[in-house]
Each structure stands twice: as structure tokens, then as C-alpha cells.
N, C-alpha and C. Protein backbone atom coordinates (compact mmCIF):
# COMPACT_ATOMS: atom_id res chain seq x y z
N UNK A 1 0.85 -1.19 0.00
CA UNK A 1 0.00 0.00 0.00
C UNK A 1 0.89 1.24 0.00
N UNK A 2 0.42 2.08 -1.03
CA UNK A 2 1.19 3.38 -0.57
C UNK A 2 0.63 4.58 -0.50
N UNK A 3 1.09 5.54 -0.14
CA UNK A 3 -0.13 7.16 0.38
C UNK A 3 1.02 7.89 0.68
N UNK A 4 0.20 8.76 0.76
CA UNK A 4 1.02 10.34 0.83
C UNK A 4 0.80 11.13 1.72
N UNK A 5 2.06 11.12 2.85
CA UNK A 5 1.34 12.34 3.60
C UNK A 5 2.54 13.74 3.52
N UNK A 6 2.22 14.66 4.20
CA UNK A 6 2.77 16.17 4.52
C UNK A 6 4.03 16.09 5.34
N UNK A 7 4.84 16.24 5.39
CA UNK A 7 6.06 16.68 5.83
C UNK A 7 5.87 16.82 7.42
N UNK A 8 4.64 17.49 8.18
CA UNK A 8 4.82 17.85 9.38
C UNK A 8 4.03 16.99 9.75
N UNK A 9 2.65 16.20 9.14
CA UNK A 9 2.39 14.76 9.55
C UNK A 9 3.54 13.79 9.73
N UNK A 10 4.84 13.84 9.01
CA UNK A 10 5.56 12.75 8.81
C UNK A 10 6.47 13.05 10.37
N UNK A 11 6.65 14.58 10.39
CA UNK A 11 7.59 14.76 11.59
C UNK A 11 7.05 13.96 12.90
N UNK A 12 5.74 14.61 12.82
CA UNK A 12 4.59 14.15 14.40
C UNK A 12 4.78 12.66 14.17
N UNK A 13 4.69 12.32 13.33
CA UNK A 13 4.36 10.74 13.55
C UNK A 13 5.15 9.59 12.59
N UNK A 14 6.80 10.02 13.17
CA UNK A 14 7.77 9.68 12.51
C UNK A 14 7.86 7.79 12.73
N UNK A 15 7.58 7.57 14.22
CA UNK A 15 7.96 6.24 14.56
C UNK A 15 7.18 5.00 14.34
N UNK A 16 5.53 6.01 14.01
CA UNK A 16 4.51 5.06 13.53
C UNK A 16 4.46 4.24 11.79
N UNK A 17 4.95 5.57 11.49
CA UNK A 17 5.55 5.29 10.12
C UNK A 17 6.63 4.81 8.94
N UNK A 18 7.60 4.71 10.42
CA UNK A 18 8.44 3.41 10.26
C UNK A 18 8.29 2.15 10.41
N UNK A 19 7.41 2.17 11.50
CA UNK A 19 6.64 0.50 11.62
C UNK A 19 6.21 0.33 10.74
N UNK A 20 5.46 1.22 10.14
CA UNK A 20 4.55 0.98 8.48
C UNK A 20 5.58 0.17 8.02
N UNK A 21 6.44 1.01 7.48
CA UNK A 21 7.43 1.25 6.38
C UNK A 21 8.04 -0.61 6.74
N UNK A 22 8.26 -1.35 8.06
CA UNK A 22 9.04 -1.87 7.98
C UNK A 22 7.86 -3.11 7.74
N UNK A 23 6.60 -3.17 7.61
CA UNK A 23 6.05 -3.88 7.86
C UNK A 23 5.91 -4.14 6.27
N UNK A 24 6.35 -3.26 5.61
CA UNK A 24 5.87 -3.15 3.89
C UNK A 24 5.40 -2.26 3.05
N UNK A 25 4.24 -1.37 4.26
CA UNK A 25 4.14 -0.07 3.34
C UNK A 25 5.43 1.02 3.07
N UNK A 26 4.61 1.86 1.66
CA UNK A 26 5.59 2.73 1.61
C UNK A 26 4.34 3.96 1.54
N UNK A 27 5.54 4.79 2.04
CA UNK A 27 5.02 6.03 2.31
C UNK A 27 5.41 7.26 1.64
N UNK A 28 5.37 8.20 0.62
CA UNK A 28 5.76 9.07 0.32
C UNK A 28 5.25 10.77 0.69
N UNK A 29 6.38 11.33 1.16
CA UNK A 29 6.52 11.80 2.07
C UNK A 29 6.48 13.69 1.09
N UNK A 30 5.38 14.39 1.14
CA UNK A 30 5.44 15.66 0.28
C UNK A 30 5.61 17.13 1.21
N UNK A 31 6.08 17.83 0.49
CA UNK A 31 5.90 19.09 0.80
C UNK A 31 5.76 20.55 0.01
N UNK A 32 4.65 20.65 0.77
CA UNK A 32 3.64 21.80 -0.23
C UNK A 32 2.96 21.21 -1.67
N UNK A 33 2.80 19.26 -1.12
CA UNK A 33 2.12 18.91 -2.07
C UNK A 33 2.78 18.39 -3.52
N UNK A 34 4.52 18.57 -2.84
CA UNK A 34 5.29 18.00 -4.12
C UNK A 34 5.52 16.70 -3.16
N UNK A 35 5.62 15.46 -3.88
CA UNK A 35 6.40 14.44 -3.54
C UNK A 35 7.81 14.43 -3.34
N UNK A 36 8.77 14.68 -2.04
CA UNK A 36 10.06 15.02 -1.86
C UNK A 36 10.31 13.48 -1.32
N UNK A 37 10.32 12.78 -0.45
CA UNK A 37 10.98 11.48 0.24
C UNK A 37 10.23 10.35 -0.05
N UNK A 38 10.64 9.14 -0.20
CA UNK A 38 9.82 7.82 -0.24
C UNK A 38 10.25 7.21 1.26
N UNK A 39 9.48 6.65 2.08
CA UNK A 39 9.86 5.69 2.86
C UNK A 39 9.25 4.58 2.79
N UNK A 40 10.09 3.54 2.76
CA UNK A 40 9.75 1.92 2.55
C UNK A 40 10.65 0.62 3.40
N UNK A 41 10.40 -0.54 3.42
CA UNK A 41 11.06 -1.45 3.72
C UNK A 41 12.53 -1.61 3.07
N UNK A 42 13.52 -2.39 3.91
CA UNK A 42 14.98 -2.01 3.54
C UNK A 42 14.90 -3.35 2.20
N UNK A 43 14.31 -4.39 2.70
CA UNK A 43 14.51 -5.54 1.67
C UNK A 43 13.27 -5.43 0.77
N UNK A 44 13.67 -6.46 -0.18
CA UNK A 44 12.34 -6.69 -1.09
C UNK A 44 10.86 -7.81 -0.98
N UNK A 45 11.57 -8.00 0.43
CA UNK A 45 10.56 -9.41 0.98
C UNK A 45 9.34 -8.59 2.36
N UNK A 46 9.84 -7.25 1.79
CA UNK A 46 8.62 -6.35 2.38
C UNK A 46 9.03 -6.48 4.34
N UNK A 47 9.84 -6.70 4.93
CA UNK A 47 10.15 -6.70 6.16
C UNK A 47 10.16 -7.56 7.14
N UNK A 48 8.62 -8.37 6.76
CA UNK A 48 8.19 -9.32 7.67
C UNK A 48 8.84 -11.22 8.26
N UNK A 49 9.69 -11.09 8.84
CA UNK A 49 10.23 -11.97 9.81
C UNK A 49 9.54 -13.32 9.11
N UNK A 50 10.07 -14.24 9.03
CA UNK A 50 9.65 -15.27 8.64
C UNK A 50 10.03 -16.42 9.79
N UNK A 51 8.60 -17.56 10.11
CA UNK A 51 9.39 -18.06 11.34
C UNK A 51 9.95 -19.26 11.02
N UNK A 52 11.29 -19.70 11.99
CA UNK A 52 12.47 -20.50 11.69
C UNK A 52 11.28 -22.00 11.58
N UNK A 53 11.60 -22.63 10.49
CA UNK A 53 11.36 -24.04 10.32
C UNK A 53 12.01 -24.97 11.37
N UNK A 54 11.05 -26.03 11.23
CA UNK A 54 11.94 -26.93 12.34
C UNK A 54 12.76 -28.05 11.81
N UNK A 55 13.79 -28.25 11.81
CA UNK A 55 14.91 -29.07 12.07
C UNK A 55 15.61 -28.45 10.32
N UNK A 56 15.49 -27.01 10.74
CA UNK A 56 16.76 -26.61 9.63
C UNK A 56 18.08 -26.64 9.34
N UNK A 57 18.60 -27.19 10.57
CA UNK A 57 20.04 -27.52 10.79
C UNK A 57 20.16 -28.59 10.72
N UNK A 58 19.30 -29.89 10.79
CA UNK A 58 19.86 -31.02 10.86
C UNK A 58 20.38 -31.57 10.12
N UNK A 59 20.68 -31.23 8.77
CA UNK A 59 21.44 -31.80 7.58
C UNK A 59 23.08 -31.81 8.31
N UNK A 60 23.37 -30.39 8.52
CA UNK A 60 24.63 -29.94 9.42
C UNK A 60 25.00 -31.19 10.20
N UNK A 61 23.75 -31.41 11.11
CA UNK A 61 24.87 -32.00 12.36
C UNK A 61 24.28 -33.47 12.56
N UNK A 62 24.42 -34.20 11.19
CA UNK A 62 24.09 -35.51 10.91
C UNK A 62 25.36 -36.48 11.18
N UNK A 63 26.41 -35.60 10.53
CA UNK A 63 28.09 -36.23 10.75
C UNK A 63 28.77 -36.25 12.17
N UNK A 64 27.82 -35.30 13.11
CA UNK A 64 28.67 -35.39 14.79
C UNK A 64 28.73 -36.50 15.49
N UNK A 65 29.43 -36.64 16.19
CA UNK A 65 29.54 -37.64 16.85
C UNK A 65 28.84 -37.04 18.40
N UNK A 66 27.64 -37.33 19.11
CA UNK A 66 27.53 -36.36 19.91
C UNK A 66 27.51 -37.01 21.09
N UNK A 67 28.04 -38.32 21.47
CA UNK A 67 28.40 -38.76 22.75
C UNK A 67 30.03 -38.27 22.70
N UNK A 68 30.76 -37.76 21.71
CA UNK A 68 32.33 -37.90 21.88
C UNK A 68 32.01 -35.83 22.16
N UNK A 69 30.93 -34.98 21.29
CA UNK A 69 31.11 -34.27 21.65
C UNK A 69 30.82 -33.84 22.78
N UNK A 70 29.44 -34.40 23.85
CA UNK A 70 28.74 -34.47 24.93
C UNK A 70 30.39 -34.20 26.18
N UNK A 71 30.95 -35.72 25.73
CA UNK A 71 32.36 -35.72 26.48
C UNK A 71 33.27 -34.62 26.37
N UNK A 72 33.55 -33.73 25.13
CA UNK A 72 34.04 -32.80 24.90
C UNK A 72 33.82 -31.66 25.94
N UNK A 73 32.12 -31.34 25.69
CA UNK A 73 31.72 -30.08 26.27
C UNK A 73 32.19 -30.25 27.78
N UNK A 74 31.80 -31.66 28.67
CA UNK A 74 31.56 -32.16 30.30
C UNK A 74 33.81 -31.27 30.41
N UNK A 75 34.30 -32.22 29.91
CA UNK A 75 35.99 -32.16 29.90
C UNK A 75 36.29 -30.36 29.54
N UNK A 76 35.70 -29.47 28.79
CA UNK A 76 35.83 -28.39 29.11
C UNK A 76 35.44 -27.71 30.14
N UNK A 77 34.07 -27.84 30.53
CA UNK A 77 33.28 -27.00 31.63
C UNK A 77 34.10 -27.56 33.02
N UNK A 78 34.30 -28.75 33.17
CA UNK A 78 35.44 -28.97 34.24
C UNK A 78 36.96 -28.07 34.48
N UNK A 79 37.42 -28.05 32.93
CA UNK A 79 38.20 -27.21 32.96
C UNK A 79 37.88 -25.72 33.41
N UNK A 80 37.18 -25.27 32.55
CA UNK A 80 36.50 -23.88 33.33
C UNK A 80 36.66 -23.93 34.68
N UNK A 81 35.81 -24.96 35.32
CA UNK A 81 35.71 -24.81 36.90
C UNK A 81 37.01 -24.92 37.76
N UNK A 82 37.61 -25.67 37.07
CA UNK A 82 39.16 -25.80 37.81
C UNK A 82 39.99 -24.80 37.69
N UNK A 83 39.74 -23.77 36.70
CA UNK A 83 40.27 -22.70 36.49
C UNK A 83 39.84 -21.78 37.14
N UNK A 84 38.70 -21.78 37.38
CA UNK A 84 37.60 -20.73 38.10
C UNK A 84 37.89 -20.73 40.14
N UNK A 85 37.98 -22.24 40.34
CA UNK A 85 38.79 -22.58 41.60
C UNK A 85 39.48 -21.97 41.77
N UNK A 86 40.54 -22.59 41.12
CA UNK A 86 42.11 -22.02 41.17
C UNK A 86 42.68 -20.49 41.52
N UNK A 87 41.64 -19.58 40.87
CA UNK A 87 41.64 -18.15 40.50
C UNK A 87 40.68 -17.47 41.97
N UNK A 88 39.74 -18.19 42.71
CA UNK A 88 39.29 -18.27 43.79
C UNK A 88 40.12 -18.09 44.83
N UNK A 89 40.87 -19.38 45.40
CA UNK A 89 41.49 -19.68 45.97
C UNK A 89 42.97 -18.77 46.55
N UNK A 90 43.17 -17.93 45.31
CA UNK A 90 44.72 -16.85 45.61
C UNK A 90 43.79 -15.48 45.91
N UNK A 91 44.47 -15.48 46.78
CA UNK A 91 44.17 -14.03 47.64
C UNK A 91 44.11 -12.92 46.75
N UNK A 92 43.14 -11.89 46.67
CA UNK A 92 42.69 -10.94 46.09
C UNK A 92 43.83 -9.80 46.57
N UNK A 93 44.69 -9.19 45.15
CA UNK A 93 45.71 -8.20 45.75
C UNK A 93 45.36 -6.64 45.01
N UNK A 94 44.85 -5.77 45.97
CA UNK A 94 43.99 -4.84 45.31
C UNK A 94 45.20 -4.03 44.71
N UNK A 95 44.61 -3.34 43.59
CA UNK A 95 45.69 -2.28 42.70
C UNK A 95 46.39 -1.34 43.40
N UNK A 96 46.35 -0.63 44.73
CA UNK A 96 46.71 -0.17 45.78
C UNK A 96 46.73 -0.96 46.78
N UNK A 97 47.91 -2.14 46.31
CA UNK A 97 48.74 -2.66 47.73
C UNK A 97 49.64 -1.87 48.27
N UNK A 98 50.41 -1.07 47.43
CA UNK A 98 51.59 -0.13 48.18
C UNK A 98 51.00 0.87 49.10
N UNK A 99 51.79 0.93 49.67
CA UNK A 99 51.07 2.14 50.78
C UNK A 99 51.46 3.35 50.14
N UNK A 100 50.68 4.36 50.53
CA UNK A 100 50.95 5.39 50.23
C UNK A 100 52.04 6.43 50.61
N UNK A 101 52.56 6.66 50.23
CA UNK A 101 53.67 7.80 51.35
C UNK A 101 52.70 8.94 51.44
N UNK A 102 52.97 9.76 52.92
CA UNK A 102 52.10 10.39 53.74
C UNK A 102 52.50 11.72 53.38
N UNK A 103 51.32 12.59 53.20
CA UNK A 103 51.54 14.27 52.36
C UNK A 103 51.98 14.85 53.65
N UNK A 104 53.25 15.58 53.55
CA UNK A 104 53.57 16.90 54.92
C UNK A 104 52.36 17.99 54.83
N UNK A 105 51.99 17.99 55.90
CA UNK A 105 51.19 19.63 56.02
C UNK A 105 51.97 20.69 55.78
């Protein structure tokens, strides 16, 4: 769908008319009754989100092995945690350990 509005309609009601615009309409945008701006959707599939099919990836991950990767992920996240321990465990040494030397009055 497309229509025409005025320049200071378009100002007032800039954000409604991007929703338009992204939903598919276009809008052309005049002043003093000349046609100056078009606003429309960025693609040619008119804006609207299409929803994800189900099992669009599974061609992909037909070749995994997913008990060896299952083992993979368990043997990292352990690692994480043993790292995460480790980094626990040593005493916190704040960026101002040195003392300060003391200002003379």
C-alpha cells in the first residue's frame, strides 16, 4: 500500500511510520504537495520476519559424533571450573597494595 502524507504529519508521527514502512508499506513523504521522500522497507521481501522451520540444521549436524562431543563439552566445563577454583582460591591483591607515602602539612 502506498499514500502520501505532509512533511509535518511525517515529523509528528515519525515512529509510527516506520513501523509501516518496515512492515511493507511505503510512504511518500510531500511538501507543499510535491512528492520530496519515499519511505519503505529495507529488503524486497517487504520486512516481515519469517518463522524459523523446524529441524533446519539437521542436515549440518548428521556427521557429529555427539556422545564424543557431549564428552568434549563435560571435559571443558570442568576445565572452566578448575580454572575458576584455582583463581578463587589466591588471595585478592587490590591495585593499591603499596602504601601510600604520607603528604607533609
Amino acid at each position: 500500500m502506498s499514500r502520501q502524507i505532509n512533511l509535518y504529519e511525517a515529523k509528528t508521527q515519525l515512529s509510527r511510520l516506520v513501523d509501516e514502512a518496515a512492515n511493507g508499506d511505503t510512504i511518500i513523504i510531500a511538501k507543499d504537495g510535491k512528492p520530496m521522500a519515499k519511505l519503505g522497507p529495507l529488503s524486497g521481501d517487504s520486512g516481515r520476519k519469517q518463522p524459523r522451520k523446524l529441524g533446519q540444521m539437521s542436515e549440518q549436524a548428521r556427521g557429529i559424533d555427539w556422545i564424543q562431543w557431549w564428552r568434549d563439552w563435560k571435559a571443558a566445563d570442568r576445565a572452566i571450573e578448575a580454572d575458576f577454583e584455582a583463581a578463587a582460591a589466591k588471595p585478592f591483591v587490590s591495585a593499591h597494595a603499596k602504601p601510600r607515602p604520607k603528604r607533609r602539612r
